[in-house]
Protein backbone atom coordinates (compact mmCIF):
# COMPACT_ATOMS: atom_id res chain seq x y z
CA UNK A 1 17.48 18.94 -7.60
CA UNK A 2 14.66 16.48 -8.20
CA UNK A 3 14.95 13.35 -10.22
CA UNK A 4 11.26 12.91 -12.25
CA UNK A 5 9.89 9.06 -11.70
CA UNK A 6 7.63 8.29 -14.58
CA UNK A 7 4.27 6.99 -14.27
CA UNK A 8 4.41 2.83 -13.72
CA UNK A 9 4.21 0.88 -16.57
CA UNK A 10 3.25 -3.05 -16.51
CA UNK A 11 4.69 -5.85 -18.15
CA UNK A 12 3.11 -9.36 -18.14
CA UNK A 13 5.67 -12.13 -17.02
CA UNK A 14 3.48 -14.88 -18.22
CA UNK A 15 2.11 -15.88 -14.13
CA UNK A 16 3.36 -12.52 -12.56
CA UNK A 17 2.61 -8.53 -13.41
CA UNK A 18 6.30 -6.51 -13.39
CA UNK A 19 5.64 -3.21 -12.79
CA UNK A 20 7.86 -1.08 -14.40
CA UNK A 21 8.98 2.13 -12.81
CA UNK A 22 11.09 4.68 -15.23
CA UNK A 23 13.42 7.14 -13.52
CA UNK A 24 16.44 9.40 -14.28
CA UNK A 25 17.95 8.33 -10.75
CA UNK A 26 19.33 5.38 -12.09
CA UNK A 27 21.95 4.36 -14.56
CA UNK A 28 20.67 0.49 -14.60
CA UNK A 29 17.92 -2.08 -14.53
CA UNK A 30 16.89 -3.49 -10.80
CA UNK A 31 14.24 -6.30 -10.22
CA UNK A 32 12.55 -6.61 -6.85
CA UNK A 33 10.12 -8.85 -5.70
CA UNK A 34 8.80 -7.42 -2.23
CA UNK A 35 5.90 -8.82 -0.53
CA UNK A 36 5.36 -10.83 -3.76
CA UNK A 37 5.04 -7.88 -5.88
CA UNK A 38 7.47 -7.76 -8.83
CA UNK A 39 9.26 -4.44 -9.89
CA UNK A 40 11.73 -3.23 -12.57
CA UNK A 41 13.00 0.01 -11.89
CA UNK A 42 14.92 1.22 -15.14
CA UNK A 43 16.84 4.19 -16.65
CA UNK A 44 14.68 6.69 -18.52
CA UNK A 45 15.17 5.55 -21.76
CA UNK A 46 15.20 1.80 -21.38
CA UNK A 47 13.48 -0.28 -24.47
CA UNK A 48 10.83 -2.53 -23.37
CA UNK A 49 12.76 -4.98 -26.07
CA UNK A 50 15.54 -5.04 -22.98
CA UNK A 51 13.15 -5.19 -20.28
CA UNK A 52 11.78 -7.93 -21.70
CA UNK A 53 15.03 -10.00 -21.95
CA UNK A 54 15.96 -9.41 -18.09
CA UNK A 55 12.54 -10.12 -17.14
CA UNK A 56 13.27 -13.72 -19.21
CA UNK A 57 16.36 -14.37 -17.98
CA UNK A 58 15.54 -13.99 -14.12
CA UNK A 59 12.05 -15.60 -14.85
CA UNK A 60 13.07 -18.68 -12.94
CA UNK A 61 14.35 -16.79 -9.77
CA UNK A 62 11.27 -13.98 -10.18
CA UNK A 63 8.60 -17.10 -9.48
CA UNK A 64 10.96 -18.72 -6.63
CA UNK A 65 10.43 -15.41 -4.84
CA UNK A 66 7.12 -15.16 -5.27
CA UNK A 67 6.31 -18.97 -4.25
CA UNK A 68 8.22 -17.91 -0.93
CA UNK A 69 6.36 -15.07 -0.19
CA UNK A 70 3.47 -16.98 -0.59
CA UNK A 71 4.48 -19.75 1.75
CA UNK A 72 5.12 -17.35 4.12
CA UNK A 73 2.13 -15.31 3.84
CA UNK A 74 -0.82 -15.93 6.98
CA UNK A 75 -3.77 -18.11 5.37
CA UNK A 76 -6.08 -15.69 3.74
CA UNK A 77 -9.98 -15.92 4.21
CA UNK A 78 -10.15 -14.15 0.66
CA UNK A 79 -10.06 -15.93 -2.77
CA UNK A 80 -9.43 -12.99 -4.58
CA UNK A 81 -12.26 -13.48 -7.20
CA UNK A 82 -15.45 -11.34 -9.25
CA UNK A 83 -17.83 -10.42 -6.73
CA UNK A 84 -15.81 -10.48 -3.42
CA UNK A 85 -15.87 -7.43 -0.89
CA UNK A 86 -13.08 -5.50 0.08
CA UNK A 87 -12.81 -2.86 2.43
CA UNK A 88 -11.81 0.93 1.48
CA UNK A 89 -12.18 3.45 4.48
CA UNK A 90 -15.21 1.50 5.87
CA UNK A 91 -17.63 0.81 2.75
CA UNK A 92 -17.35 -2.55 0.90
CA UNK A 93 -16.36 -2.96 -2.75
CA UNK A 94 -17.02 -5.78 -4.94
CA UNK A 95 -14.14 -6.98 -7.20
CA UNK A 96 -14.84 -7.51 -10.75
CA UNK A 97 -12.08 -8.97 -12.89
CA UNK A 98 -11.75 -8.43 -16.20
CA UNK A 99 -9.76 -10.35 -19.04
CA UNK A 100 -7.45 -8.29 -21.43
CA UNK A 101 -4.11 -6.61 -21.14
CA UNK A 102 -2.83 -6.01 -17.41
CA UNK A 103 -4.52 -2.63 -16.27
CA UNK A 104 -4.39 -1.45 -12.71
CA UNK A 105 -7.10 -1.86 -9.89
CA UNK A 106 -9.32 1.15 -10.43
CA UNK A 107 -12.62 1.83 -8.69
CA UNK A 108 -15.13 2.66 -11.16
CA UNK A 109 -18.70 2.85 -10.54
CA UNK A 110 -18.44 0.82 -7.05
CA UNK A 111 -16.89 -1.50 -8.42
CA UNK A 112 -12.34 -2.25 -7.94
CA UNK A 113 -12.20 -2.83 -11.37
CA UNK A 114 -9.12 -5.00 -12.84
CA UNK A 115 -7.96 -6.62 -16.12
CA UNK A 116 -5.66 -9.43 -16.17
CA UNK A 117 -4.21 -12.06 -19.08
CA UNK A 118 -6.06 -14.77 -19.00
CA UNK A 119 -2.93 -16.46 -17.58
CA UNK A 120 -3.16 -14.23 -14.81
CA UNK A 121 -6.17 -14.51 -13.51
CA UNK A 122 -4.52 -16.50 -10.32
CA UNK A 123 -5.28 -15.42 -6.90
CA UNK A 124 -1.67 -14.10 -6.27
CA UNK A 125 -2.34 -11.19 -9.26
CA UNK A 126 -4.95 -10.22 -8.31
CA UNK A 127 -4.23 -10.05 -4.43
CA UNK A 128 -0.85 -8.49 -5.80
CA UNK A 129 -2.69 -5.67 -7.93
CA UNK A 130 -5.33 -5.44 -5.13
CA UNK A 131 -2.29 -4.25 -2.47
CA UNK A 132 -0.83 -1.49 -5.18
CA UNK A 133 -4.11 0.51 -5.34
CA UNK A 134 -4.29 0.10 -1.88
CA UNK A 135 -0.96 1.64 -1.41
CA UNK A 136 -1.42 3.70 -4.00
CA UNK A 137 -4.56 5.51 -1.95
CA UNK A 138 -2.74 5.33 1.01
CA UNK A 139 0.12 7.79 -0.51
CA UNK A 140 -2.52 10.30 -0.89
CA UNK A 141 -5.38 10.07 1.11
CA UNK A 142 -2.97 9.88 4.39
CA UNK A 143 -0.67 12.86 2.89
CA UNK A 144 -4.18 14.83 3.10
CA UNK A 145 -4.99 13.89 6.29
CA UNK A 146 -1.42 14.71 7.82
CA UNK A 147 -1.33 18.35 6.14
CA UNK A 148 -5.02 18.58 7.74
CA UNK A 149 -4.30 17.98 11.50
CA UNK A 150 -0.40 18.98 11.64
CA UNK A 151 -2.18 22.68 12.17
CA UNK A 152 -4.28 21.12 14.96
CA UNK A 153 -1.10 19.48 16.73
CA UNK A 154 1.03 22.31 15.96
CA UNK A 155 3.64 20.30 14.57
CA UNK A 156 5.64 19.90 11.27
CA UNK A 157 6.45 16.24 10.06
CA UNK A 158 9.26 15.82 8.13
CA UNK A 159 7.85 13.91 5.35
CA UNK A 160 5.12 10.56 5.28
CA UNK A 161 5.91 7.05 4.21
CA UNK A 162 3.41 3.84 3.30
CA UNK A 163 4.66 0.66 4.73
CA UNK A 164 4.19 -2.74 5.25
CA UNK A 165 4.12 -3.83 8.95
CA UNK A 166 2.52 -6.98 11.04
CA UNK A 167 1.46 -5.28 14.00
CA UNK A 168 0.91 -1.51 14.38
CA UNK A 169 -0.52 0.81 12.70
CA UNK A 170 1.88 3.46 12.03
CA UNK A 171 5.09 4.62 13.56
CA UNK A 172 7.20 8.16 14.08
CA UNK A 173 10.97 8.13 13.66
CA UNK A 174 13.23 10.07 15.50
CA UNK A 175 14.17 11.91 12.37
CA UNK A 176 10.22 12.98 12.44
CA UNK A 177 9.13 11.08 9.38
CA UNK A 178 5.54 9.90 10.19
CA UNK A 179 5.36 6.08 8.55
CA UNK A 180 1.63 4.22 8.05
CA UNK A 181 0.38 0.82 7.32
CA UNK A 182 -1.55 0.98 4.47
CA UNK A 183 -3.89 -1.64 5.67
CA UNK A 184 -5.68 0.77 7.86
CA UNK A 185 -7.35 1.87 4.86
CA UNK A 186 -9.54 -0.87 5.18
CA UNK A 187 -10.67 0.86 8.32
CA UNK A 188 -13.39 3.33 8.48
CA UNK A 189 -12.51 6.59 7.88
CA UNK A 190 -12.44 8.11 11.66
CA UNK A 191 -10.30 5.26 12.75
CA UNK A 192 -8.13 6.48 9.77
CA UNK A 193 -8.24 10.02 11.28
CA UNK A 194 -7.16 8.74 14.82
CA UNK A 195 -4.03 7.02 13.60
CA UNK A 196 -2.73 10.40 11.64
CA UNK A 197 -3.60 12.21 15.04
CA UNK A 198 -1.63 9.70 16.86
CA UNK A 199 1.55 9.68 15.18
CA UNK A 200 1.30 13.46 14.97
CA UNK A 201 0.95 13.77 18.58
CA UNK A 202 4.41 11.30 18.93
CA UNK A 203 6.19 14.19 17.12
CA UNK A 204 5.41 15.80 20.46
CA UNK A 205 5.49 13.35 23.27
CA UNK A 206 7.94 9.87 22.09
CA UNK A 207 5.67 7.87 24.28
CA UNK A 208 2.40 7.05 25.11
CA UNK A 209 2.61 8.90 28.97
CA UNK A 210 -0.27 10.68 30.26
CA UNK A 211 0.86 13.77 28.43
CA UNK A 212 0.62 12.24 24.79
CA UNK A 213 -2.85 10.83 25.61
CA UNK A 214 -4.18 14.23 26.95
CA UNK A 215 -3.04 15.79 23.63
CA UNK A 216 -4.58 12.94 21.40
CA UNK A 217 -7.91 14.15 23.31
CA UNK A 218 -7.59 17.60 22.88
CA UNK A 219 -7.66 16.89 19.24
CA UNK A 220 -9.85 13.96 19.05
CA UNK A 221 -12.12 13.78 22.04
CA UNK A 222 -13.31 10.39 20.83
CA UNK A 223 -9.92 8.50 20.54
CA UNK A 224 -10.44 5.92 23.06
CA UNK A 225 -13.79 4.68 20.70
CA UNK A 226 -11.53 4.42 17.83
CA UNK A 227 -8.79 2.84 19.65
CA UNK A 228 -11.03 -0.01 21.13
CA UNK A 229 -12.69 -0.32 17.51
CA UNK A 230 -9.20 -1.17 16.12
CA UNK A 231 -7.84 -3.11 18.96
CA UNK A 232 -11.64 -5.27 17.98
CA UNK A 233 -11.03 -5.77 14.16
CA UNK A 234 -7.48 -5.86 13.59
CA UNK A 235 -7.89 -9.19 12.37
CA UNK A 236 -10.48 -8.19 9.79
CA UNK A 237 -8.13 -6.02 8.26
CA UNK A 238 -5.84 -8.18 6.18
CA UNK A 239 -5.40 -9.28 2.47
């Protein structure tokens, strides 16, 4: 039977954006702060009244997490203010930040639109709200691209996740769930397309032998250009 999960809600903490997810599968509140992002998953019916108090009362242990993940986050080149350039699928975006009530990274117009307090306007928030849409496009856009070349491979994943990880580009499990960073949107859209075809091909040969290569080329001819290409500007891809 599936459990409906609302559509996220946000709360401002005063210095951090909760995101508030709504669902039926649970019977009580949960905050978690991953990757410096903070979330409140609640029953259905929760008031925000109640949200608000829990939010309060683990205010003091929210920001300690964050401040962690921030000291252990790589020096970023990016400052995370109006006007800078980020990367989606290969064309660059200028950020425009907007004061008001918290409203999600949108791209409007060619512009990654996003409204903060004006206590939030802090690099953290922004970088925070910038890595949600990201994921956010990453849900869908490599969903699409799976469905598209499964045919080709002539194989059946058993689902797709987005993840976070430091080195690599996706993974398969042994279960057959195909799992992607969701950095490589930041990559041009063929090296996008090479990374689906990749992980497909793993649901047929669980290394990277002769074999799996040969089938990677059968489907994309031009692999070993996008390979190279990401091997070159890994580093470019980052938050």
């Amino acid at each position: 039977m599936n459990m409906a999960v609302n559509t996220p809600e946000y709360h401002d903490g005063h210095g951090f954006i909760a995101e508030i997810v709504r669902t039926s599968r649970r019977k009580t509140a949960d905050i978690r702060v991953e990757e410096g992002a903070v979330s409140v998953v609640v029953p259905t019916d929760t008031p925000l009244e109640k949200i608000d108090q829990l939010l309060k009362a683990k205010r003091t242990w929210i920001r300690d997490k964050i401040a962690l993940h921030q000291s252990l986050q790589p020096a970023s080149d990016k400052a995370f203010v109006s006007g800078e350039a980020f990367s989606y699928l290969g064309r660059n975006y200028r950020l425009k930040i907007e004061t008001g009530h918290f409203a999600p990274v949108k791209l409007v117009q060619g512009r990654l639109r996003v409204q903060v307090p004006e206590d939030g306007n802090k690099p953290h928030v922004i970088r925070n709200a910038l890595v949600r849409w990201y994921k956010r496009q990453a849900e869908q856009k490599l969903a699409e691209k799976v469905n598209r070349y499964a045919s080709a491979v002539g194989v059946k994943p058993a689902g797709v996740r987005i993840k976070t990880f430091k080195s690599r580009w996706g993974s398969c499990t042994i279960d057959g769930v195909l799992e992607f960073n969701w950095k490589i949107l930041m990559a041009p859209n063929r090296m996008v397309d090479y990374v689906v075809i990749h992980e497909l091909c793993h649901l047929i040969h669980h290394d990277h032998s002769a074999a799996f290569w040969r089938e990677v080329e059968r489907v994309m001819p031009d692999y070993e250009a996008c390979k190279a290409w990401l091997r070159q500007h890994a580093h470019g891809l980052e938050l």
